[in-house]
N, C-alpha and C. Protein backbone atom coordinates (compact mmCIF):
# COMPACT_ATOMS: atom_id res chain seq x y z
N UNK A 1 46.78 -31.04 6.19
CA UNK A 1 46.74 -30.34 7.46
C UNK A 1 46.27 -28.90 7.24
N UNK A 2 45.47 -28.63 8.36
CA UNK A 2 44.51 -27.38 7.85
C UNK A 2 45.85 -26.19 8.82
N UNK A 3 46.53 -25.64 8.11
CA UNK A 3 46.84 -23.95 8.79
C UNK A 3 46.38 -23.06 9.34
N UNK A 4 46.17 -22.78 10.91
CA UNK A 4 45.30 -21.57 11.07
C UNK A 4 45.94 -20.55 11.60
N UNK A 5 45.95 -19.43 10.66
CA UNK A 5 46.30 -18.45 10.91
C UNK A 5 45.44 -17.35 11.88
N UNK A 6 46.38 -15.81 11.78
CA UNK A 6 45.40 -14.94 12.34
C UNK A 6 44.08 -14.39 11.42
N UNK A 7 44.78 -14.72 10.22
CA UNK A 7 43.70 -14.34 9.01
C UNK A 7 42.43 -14.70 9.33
N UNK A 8 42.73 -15.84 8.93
CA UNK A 8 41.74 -17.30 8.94
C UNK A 8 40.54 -17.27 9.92
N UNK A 9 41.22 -17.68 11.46
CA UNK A 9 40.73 -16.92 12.28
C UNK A 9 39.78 -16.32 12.22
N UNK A 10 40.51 -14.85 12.38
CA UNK A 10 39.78 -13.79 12.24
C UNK A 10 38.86 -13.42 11.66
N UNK A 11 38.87 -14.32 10.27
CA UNK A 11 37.44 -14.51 9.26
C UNK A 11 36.61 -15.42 9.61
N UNK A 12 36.95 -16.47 10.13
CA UNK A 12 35.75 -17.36 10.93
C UNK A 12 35.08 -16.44 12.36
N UNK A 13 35.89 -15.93 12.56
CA UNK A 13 34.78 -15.11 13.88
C UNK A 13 34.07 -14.63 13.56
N UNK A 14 34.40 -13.35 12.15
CA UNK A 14 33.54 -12.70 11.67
C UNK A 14 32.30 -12.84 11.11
N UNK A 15 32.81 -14.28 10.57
CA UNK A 15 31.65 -14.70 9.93
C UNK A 15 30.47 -15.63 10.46
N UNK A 16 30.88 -16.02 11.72
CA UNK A 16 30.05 -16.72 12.87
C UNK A 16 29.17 -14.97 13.57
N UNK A 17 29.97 -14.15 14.28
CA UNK A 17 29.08 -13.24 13.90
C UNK A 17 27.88 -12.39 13.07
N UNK A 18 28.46 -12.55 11.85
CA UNK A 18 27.97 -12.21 10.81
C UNK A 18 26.42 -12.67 10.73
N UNK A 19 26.42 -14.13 11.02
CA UNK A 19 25.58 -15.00 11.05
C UNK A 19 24.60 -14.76 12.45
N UNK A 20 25.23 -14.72 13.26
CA UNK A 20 24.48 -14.30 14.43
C UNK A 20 23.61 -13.22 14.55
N UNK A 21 24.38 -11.81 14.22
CA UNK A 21 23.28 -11.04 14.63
C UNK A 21 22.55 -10.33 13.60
N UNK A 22 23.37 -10.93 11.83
CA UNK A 22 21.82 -10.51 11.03
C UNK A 22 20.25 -10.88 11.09
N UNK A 23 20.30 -11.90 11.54
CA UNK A 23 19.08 -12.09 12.09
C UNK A 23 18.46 -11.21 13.02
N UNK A 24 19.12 -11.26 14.20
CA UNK A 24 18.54 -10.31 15.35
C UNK A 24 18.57 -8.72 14.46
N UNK A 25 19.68 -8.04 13.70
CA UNK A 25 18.87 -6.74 13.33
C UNK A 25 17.83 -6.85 12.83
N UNK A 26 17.36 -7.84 11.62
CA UNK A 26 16.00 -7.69 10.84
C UNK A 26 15.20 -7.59 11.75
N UNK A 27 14.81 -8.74 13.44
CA UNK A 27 13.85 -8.76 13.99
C UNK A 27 13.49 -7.82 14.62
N UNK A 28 14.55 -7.45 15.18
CA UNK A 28 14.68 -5.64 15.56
C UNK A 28 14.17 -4.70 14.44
N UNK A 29 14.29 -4.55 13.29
CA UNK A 29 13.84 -3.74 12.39
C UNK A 29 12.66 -3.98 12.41
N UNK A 30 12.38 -5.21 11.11
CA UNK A 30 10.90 -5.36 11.76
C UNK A 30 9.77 -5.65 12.79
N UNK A 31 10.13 -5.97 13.53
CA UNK A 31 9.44 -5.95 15.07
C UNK A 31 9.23 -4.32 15.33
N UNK A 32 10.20 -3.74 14.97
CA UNK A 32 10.26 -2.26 15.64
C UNK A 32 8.64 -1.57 14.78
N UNK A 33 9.10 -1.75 13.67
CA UNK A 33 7.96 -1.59 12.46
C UNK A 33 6.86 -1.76 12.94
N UNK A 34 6.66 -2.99 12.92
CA UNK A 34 4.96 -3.57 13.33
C UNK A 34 4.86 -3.33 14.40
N UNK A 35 5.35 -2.82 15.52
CA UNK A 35 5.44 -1.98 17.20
C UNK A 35 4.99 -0.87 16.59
N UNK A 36 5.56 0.12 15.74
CA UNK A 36 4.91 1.84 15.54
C UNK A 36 3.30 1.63 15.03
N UNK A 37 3.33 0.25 13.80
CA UNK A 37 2.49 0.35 13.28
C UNK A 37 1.03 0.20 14.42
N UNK A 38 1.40 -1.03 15.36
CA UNK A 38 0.20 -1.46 15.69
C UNK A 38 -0.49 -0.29 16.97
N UNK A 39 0.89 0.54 17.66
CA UNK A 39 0.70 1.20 18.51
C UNK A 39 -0.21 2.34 18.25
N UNK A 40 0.13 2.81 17.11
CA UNK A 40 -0.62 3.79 16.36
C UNK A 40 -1.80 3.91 15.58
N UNK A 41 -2.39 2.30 15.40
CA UNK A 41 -3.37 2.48 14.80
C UNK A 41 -4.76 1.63 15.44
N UNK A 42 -4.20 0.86 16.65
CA UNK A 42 -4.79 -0.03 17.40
C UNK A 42 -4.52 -0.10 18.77
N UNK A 43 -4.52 -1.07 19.37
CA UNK A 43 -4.88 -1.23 20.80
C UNK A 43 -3.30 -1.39 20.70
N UNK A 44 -2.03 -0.44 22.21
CA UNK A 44 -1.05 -0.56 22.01
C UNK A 44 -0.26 -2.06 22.31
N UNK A 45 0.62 -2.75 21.97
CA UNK A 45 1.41 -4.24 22.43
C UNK A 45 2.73 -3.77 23.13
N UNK A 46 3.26 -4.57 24.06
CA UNK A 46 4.49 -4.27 24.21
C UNK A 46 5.16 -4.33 23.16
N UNK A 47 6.34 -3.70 23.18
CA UNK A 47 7.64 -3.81 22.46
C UNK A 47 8.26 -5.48 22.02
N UNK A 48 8.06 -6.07 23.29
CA UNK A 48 8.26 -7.99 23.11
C UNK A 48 7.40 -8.76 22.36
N UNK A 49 6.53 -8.09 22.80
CA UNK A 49 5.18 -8.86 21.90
C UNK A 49 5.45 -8.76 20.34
N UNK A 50 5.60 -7.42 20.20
CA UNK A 50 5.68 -7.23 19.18
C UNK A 50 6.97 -7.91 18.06
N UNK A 51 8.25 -7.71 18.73
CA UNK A 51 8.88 -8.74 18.27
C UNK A 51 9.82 -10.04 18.37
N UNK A 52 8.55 -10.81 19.66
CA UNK A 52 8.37 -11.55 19.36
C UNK A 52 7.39 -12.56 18.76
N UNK A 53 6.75 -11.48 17.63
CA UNK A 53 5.97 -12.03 16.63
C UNK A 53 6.19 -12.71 15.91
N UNK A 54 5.36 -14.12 15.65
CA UNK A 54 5.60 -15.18 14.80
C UNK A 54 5.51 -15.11 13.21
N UNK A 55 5.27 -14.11 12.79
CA UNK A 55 5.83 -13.56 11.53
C UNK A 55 6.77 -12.58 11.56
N UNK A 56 6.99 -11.95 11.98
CA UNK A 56 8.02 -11.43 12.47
C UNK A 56 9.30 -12.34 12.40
N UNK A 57 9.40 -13.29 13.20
CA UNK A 57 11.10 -13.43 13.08
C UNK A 57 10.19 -14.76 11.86
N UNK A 58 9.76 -15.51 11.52
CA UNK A 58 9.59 -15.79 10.25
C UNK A 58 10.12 -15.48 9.13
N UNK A 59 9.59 -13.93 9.04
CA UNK A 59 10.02 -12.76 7.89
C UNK A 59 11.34 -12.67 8.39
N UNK A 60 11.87 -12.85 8.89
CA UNK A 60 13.70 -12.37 9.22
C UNK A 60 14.57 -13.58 8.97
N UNK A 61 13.76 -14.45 9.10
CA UNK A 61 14.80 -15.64 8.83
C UNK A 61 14.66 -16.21 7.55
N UNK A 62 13.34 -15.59 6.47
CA UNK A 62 13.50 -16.05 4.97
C UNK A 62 14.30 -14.65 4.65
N UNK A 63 14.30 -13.69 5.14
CA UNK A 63 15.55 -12.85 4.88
C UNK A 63 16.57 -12.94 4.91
N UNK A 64 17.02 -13.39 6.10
CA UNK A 64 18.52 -14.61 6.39
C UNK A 64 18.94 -14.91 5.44
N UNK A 65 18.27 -15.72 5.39
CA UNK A 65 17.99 -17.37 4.49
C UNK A 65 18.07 -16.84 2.83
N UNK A 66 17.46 -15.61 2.14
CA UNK A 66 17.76 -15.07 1.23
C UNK A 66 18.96 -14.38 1.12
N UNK A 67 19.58 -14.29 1.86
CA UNK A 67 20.71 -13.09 1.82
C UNK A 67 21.68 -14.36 2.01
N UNK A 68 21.69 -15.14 2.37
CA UNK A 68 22.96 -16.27 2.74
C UNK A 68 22.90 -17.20 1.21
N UNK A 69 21.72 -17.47 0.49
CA UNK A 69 21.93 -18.08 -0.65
C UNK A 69 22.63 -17.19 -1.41
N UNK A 70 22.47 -15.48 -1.52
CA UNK A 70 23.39 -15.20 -2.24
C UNK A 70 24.59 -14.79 -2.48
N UNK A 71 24.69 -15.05 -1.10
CA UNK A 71 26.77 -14.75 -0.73
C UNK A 71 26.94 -16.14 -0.83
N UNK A 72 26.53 -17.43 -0.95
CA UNK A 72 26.93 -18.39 -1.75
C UNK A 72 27.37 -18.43 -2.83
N UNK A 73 25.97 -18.24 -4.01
CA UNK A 73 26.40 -18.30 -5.20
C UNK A 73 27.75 -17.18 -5.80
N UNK A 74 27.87 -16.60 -4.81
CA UNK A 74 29.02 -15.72 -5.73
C UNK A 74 29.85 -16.33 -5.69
């Protein structure tokens, strides 16, 4: 029988969070990135466009995806 505490809990929320919105900062980071970049050196894109670029969240989710294999292996 599984015990659930407030601990417990409390660490599964966190970590369902956790999961949630590292993704969305990277895309935000980089989206934001390739937004200064393209605005500034080319024809300007929205802010959406920009990230919702298909390399863009690509690049954020092998970031994910790298950062979650290594809070595994520890």
């Amino acid at each position: 029988m599984i015990l659930l505490t407030a601990y417990t809990v409390g660490y599964q929320i966190g970590y369902m969070l956790n999961m949630i919105l590292t993704p969305l900062i990277f895309i935000l980071i980089i989206g934001g990135s390739y937004y200064l970049i393209k605005r500034f050196t080319q024809n300007s894109i929205s802010f959406g466009q920009a990230v919702l670029n298909r390399w863009v969240i690509g690049s954020s989710i092998i970031l994910t995806l790298g950062l979650l294999r290594r809070a595994v292996n520890r």
